[in-house]
PDB file of N, CA and C in Angstrom:
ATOM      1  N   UNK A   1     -64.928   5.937 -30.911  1.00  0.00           N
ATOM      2  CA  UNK A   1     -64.594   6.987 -29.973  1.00  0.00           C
ATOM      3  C   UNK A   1     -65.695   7.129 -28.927  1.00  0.00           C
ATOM      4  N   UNK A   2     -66.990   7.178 -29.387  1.00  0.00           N
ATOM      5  CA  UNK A   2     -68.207   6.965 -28.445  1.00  0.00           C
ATOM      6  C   UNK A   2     -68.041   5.815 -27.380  1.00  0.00           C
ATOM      7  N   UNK A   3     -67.566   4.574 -28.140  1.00  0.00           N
ATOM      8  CA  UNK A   3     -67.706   3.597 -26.725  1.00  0.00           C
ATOM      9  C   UNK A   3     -66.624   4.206 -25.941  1.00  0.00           C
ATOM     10  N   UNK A   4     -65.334   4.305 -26.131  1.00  0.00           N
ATOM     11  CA  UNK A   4     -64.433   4.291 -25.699  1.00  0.00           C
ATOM     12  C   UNK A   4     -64.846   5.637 -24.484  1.00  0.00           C
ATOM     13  N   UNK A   5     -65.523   6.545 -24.785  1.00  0.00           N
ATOM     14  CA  UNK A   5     -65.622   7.657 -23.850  1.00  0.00           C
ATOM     15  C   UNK A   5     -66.287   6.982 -23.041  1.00  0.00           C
ATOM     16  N   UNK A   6     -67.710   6.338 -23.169  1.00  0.00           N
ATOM     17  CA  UNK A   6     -68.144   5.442 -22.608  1.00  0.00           C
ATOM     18  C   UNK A   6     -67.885   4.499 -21.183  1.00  0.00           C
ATOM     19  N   UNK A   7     -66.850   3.355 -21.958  1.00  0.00           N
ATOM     20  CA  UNK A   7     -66.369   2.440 -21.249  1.00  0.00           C
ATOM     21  C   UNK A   7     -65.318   2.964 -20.010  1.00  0.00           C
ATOM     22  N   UNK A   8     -64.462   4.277 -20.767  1.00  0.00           N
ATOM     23  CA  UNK A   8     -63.275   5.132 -19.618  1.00  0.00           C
ATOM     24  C   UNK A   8     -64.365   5.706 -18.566  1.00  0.00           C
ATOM     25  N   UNK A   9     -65.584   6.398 -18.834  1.00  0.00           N
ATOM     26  CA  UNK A   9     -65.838   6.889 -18.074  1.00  0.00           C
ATOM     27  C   UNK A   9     -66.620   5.548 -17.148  1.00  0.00           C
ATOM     28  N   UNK A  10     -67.583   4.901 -17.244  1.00  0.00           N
ATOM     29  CA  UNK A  10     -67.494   3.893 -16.391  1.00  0.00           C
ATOM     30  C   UNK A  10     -66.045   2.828 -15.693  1.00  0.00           C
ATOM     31  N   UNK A  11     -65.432   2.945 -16.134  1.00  0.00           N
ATOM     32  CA  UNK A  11     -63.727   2.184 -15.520  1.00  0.00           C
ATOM     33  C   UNK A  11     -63.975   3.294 -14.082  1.00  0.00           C
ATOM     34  N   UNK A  12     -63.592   4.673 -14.856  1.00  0.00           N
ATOM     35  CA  UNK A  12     -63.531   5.699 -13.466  1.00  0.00           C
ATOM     36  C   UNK A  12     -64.506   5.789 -12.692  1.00  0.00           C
ATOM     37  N   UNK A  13     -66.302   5.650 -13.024  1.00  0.00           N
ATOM     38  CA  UNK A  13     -66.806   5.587 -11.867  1.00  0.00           C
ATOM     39  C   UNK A  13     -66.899   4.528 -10.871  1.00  0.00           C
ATOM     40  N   UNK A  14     -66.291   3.280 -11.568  1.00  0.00           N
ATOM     41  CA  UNK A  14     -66.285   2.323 -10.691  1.00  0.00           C
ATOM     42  C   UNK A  14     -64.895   2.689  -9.606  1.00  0.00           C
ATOM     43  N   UNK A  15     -64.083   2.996 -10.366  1.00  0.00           N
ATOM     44  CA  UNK A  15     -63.028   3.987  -9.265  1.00  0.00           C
ATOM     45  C   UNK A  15     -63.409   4.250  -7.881  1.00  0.00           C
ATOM     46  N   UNK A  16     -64.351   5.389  -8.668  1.00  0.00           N
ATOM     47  CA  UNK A  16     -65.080   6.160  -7.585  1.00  0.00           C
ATOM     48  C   UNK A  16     -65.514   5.345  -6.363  1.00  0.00           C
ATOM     49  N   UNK A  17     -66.553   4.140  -6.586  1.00  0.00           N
ATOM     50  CA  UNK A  17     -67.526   3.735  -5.679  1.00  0.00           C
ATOM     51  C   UNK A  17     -66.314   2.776  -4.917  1.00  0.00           C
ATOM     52  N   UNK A  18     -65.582   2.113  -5.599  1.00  0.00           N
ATOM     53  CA  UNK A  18     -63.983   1.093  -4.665  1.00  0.00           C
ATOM     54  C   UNK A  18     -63.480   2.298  -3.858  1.00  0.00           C
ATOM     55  N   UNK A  19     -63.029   3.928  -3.700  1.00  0.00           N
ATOM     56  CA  UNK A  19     -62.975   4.520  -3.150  1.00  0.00           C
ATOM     57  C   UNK A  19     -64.132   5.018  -2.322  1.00  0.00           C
ATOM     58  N   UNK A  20     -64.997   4.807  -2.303  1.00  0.00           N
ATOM     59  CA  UNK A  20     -66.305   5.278  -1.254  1.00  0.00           C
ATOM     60  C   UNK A  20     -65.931   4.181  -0.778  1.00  0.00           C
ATOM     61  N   UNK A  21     -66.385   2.886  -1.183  1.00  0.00           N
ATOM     62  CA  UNK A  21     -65.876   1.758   0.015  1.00  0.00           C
ATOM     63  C   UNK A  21     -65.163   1.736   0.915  1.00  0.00           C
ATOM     64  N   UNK A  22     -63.792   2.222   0.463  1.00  0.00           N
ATOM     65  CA  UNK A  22     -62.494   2.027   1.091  1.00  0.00           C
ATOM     66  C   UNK A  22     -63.030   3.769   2.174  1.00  0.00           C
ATOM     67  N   UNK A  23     -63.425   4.372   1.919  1.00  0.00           N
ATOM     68  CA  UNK A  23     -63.518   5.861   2.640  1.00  0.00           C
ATOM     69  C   UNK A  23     -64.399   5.244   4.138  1.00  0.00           C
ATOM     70  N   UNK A  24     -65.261   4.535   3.630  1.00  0.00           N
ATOM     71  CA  UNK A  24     -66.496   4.287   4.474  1.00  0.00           C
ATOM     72  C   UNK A  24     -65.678   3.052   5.514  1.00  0.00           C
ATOM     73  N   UNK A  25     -65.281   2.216   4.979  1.00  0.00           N
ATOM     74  CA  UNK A  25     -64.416   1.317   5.845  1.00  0.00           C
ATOM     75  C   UNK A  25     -63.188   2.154   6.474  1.00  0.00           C
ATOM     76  N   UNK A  26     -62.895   3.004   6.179  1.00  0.00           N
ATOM     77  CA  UNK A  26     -61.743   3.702   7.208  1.00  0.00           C
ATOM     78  C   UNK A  26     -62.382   4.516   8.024  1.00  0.00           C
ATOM     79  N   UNK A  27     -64.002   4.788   8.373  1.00  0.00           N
ATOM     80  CA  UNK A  27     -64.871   5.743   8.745  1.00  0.00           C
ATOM     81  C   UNK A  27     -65.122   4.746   9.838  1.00  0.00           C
ATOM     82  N   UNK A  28     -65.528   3.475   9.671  1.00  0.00           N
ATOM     83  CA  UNK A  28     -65.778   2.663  10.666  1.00  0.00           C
ATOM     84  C   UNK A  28     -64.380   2.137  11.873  1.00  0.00           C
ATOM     85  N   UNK A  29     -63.099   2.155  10.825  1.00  0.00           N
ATOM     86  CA  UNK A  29     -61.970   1.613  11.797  1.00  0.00           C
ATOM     87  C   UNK A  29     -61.908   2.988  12.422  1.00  0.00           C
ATOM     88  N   UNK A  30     -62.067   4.557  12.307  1.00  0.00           N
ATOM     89  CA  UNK A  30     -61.924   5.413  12.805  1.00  0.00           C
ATOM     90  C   UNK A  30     -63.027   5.390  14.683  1.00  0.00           C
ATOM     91  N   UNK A  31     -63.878   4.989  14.288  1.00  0.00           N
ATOM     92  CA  UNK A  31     -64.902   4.995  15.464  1.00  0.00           C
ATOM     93  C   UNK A  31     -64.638   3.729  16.031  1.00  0.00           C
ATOM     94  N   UNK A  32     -64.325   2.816  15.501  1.00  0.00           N
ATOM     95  CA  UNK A  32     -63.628   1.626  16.654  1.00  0.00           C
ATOM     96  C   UNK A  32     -62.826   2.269  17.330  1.00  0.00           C
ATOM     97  N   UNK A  33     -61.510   3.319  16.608  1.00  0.00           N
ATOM     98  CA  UNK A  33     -60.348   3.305  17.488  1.00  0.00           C
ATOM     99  C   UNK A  33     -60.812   3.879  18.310  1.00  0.00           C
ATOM    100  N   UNK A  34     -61.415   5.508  18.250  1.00  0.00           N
ATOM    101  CA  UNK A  34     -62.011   6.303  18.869  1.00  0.00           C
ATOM    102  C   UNK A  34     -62.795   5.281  20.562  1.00  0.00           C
ATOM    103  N   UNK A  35     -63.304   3.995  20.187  1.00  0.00           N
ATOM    104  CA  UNK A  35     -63.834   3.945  21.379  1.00  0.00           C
ATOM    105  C   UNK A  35     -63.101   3.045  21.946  1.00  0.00           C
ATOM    106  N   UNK A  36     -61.866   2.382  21.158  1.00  0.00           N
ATOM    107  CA  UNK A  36     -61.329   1.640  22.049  1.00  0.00           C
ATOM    108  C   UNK A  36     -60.223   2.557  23.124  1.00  0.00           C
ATOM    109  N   UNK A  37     -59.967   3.897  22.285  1.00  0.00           N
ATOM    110  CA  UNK A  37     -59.119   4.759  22.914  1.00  0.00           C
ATOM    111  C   UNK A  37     -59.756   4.855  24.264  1.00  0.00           C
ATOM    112  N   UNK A  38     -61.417   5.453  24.010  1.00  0.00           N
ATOM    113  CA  UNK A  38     -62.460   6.069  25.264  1.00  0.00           C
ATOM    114  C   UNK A  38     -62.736   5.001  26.017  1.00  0.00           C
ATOM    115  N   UNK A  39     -62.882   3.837  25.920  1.00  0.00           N
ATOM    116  CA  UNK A  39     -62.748   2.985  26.790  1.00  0.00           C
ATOM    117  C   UNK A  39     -61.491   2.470  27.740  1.00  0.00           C
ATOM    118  N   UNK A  40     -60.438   3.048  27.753  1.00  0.00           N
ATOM    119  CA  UNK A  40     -59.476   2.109  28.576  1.00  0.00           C
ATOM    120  C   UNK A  40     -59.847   3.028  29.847  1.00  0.00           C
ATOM    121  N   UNK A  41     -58.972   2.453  31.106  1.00  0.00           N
ATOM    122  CA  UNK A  41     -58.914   2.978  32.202  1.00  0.00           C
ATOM    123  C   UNK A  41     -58.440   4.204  32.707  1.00  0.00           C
ATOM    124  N   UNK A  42     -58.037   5.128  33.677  1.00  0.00           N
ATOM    125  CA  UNK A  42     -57.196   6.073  33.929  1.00  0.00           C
ATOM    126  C   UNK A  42     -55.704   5.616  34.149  1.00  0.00           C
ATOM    127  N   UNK A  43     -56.027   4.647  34.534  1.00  0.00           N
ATOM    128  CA  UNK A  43     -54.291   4.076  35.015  1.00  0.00           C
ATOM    129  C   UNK A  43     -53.788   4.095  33.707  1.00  0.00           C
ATOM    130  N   UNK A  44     -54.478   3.138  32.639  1.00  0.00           N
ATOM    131  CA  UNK A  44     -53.504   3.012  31.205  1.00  0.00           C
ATOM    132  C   UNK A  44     -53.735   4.546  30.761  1.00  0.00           C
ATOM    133  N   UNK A  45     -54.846   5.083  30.565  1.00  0.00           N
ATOM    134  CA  UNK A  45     -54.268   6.561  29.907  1.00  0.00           C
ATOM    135  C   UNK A  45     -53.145   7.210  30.345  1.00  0.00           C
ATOM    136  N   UNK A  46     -52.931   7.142  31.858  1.00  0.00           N
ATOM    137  CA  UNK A  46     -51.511   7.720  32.531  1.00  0.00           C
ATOM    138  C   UNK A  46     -50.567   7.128  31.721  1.00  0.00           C
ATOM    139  N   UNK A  47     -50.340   5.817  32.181  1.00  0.00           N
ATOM    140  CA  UNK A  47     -49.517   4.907  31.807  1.00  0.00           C
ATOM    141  C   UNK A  47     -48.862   5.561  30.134  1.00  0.00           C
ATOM    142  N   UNK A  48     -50.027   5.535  28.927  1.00  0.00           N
ATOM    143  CA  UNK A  48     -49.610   6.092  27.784  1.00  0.00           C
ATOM    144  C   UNK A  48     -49.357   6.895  27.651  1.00  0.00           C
ATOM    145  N   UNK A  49     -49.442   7.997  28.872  1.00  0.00           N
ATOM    146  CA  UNK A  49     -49.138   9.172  28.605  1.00  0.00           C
ATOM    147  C   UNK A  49     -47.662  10.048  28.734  1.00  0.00           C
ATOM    148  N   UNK A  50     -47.473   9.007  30.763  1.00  0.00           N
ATOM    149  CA  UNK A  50     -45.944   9.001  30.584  1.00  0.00           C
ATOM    150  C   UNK A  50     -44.914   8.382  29.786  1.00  0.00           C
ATOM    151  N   UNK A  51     -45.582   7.025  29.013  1.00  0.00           N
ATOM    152  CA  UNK A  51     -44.452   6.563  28.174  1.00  0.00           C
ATOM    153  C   UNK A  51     -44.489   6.936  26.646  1.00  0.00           C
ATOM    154  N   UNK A  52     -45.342   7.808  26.325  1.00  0.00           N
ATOM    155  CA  UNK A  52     -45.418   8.541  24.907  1.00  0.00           C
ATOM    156  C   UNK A  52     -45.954   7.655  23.952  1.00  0.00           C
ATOM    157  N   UNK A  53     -46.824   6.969  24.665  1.00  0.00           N
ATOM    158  CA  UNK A  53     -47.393   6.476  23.772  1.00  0.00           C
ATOM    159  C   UNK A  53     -49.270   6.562  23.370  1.00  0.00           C
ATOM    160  N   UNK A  54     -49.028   7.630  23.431  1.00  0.00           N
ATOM    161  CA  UNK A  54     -50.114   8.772  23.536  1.00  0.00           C
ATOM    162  C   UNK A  54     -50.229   9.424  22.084  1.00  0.00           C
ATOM    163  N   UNK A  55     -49.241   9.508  22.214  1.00  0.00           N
ATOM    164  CA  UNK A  55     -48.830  10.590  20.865  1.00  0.00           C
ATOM    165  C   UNK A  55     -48.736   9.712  19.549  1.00  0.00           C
ATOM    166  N   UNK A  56     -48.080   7.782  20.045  1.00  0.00           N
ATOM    167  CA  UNK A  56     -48.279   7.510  18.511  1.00  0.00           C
ATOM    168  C   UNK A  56     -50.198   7.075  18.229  1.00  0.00           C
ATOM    169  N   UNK A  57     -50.376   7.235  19.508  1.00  0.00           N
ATOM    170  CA  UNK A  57     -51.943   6.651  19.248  1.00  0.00           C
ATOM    171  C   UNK A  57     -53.293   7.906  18.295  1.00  0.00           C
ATOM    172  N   UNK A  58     -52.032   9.549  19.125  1.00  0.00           N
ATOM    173  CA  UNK A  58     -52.853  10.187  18.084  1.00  0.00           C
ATOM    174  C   UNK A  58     -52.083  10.371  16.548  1.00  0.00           C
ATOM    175  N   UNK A  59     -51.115  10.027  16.392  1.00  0.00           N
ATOM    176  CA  UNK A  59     -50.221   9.702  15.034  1.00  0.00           C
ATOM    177  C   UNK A  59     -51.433   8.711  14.430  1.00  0.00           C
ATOM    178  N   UNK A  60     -51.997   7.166  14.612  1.00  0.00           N
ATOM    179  CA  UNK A  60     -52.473   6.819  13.915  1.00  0.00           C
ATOM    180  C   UNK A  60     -53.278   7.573  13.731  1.00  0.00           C
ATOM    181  N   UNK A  61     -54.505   7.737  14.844  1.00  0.00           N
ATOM    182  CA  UNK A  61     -55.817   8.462  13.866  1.00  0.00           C
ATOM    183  C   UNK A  61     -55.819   9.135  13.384  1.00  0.00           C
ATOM    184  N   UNK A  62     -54.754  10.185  13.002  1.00  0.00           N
ATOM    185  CA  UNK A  62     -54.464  11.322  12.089  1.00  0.00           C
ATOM    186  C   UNK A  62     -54.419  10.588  10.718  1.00  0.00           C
ATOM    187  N   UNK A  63     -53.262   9.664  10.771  1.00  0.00           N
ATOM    188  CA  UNK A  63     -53.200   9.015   9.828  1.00  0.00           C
ATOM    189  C   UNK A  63     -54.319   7.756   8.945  1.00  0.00           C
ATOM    190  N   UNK A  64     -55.419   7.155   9.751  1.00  0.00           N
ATOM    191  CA  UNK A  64     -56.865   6.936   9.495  1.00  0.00           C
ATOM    192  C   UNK A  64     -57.375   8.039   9.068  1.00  0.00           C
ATOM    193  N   UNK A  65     -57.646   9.573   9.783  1.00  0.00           N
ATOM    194  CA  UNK A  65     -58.388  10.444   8.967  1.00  0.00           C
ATOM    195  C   UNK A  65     -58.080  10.643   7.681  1.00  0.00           C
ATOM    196  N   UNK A  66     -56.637  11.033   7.742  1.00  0.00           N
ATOM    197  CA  UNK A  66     -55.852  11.372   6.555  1.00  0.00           C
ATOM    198  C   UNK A  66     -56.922  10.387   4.906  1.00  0.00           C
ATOM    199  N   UNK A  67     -56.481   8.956   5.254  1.00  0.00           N
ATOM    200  CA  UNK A  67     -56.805   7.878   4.638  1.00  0.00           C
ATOM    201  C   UNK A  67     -58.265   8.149   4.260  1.00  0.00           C
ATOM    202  N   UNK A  68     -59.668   8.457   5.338  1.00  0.00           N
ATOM    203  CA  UNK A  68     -60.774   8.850   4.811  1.00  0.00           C
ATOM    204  C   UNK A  68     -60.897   9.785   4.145  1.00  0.00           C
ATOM    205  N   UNK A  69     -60.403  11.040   4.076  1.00  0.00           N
ATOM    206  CA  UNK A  69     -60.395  12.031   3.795  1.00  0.00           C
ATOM    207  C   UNK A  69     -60.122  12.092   2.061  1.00  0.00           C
ATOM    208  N   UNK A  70     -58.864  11.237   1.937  1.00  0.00           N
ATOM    209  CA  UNK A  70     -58.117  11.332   0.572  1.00  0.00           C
ATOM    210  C   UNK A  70     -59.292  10.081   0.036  1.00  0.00           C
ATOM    211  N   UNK A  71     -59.528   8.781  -0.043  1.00  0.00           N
ATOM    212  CA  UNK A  71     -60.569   8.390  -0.152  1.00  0.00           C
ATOM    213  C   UNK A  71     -61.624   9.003  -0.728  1.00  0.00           C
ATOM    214  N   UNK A  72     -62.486  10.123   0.050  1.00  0.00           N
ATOM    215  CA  UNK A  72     -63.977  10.554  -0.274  1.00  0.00           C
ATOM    216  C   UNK A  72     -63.290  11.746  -1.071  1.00  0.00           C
ATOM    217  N   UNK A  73     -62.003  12.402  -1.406  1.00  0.00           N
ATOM    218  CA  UNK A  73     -61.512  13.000  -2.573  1.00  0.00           C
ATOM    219  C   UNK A  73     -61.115  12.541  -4.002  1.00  0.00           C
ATOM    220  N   UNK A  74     -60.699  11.298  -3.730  1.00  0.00           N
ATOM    221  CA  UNK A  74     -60.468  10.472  -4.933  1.00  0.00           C
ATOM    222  C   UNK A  74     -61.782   9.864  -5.454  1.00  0.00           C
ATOM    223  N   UNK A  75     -63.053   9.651  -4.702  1.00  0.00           N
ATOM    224  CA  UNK A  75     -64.046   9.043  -5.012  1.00  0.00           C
ATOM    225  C   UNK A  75     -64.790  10.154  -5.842  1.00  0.00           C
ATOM    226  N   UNK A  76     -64.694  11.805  -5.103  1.00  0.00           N
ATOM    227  CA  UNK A  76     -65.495  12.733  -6.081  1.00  0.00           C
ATOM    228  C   UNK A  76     -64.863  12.791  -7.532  1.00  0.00           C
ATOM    229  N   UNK A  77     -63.678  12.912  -7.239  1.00  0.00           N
ATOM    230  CA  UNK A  77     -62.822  13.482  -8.960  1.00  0.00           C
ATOM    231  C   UNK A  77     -63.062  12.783  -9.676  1.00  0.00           C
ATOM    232  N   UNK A  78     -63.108  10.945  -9.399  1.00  0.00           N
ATOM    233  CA  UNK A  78     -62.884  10.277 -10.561  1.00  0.00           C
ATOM    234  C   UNK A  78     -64.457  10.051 -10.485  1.00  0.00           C
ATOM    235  N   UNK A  79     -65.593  10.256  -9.636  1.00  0.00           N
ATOM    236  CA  UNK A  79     -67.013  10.277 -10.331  1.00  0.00           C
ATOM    237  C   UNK A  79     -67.554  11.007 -11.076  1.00  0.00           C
ATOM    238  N   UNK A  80     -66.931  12.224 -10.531  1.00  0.00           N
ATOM    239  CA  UNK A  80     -67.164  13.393 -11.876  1.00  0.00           C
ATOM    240  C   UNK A  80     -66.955  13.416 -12.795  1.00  0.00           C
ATOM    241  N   UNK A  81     -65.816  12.648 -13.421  1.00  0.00           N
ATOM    242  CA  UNK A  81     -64.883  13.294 -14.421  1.00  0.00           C
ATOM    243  C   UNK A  81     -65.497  11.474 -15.018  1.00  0.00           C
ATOM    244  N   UNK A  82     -65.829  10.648 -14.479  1.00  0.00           N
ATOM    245  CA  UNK A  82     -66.208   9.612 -14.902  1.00  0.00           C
ATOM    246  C   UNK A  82     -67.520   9.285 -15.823  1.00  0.00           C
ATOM    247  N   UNK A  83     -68.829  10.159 -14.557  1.00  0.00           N
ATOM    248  CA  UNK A  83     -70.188  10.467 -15.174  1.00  0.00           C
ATOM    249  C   UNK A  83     -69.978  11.610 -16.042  1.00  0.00           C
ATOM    250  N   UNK A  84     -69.180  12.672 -15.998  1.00  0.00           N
ATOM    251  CA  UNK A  84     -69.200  13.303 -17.242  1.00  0.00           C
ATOM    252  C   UNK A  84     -68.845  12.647 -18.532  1.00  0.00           C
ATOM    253  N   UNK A  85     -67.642  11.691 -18.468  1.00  0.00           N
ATOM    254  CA  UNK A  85     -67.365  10.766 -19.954  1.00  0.00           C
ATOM    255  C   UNK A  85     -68.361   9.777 -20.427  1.00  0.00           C
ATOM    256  N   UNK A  86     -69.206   9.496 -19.272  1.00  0.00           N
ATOM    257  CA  UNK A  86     -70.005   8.591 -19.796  1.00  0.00           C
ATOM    258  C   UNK A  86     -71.153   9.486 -20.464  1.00  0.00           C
ATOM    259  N   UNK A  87     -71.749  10.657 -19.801  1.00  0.00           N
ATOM    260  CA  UNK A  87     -72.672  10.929 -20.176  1.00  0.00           C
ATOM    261  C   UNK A  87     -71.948  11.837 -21.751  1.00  0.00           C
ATOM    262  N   UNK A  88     -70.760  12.310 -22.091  1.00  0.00           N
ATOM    263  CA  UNK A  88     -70.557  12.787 -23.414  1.00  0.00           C
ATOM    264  C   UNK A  88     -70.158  11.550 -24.193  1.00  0.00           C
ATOM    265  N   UNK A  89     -70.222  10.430 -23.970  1.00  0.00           N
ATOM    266  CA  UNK A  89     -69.716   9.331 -25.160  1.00  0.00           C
ATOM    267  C   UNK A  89     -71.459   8.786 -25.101  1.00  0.00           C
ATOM    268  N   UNK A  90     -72.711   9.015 -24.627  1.00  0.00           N
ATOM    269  CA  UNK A  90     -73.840   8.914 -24.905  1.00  0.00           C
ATOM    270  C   UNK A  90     -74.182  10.224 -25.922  1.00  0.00           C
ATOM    271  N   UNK A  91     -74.099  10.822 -24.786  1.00  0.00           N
ATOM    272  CA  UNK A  91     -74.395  12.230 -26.270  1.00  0.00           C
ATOM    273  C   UNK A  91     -73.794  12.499 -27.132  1.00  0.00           C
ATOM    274  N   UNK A  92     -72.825  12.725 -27.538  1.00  0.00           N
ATOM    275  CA  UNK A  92     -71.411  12.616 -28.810  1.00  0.00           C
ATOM    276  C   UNK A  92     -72.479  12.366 -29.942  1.00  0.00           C
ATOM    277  N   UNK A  93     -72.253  13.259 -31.042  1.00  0.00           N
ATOM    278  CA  UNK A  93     -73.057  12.710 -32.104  1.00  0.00           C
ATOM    279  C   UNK A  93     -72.000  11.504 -33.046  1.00  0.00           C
ATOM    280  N   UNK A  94     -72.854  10.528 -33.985  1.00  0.00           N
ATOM    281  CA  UNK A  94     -72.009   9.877 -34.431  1.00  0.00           C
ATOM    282  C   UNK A  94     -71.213  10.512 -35.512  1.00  0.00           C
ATOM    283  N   UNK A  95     -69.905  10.325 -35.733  1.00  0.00           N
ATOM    284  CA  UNK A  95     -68.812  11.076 -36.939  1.00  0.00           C
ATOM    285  C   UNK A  95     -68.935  10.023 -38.099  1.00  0.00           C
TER     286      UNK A  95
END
């Protein structure tokens, strides 16, 4: 029962850190878009603006934040709940 608390709770903190990854890599595609948005011209911002395509451009980055956001939430729960199993299948006395 000791390893087993053990081994679950390391499975989940490795969880954790594949979700920090994935948080941190959607942190970086977020500031690309951000400057590829701030970089175009006035003509194309018009341009996207009368043809509505404005709106799916702020649809994605909502949907990138969204993605970081849930990410650096899934990375706390399952580190917590991960380093807590590890650290009670260390302490656990033996039965």
């Amino acid at each position: 029962m000791k390893q087993m608390m053990t081994i679950a709770g390391g499975v989940l903190f490795a969880i954790a850190i594949i979700s920090l990854i994935v948080g941190g890599a959607s942190f970086v595609q977020i500031i690309q878009f951000q400057n590829q948005l701030d970089s175009r011209g006035q003509v194309n911002k018009t341009i996207s603006e009368v043809t509505g395509y404005e709106e799916f451009n702020k649809q994605e980055l909502k949907g990138k934040q969204d993605t970081m956001v849930n990410s650096f939430i899934i990375a706390g729960i399952f580190g917590s709940i991960g380093v807590g199993l590890a650290i009670a299948g260390k302490s656990k006395a033996a039965q």
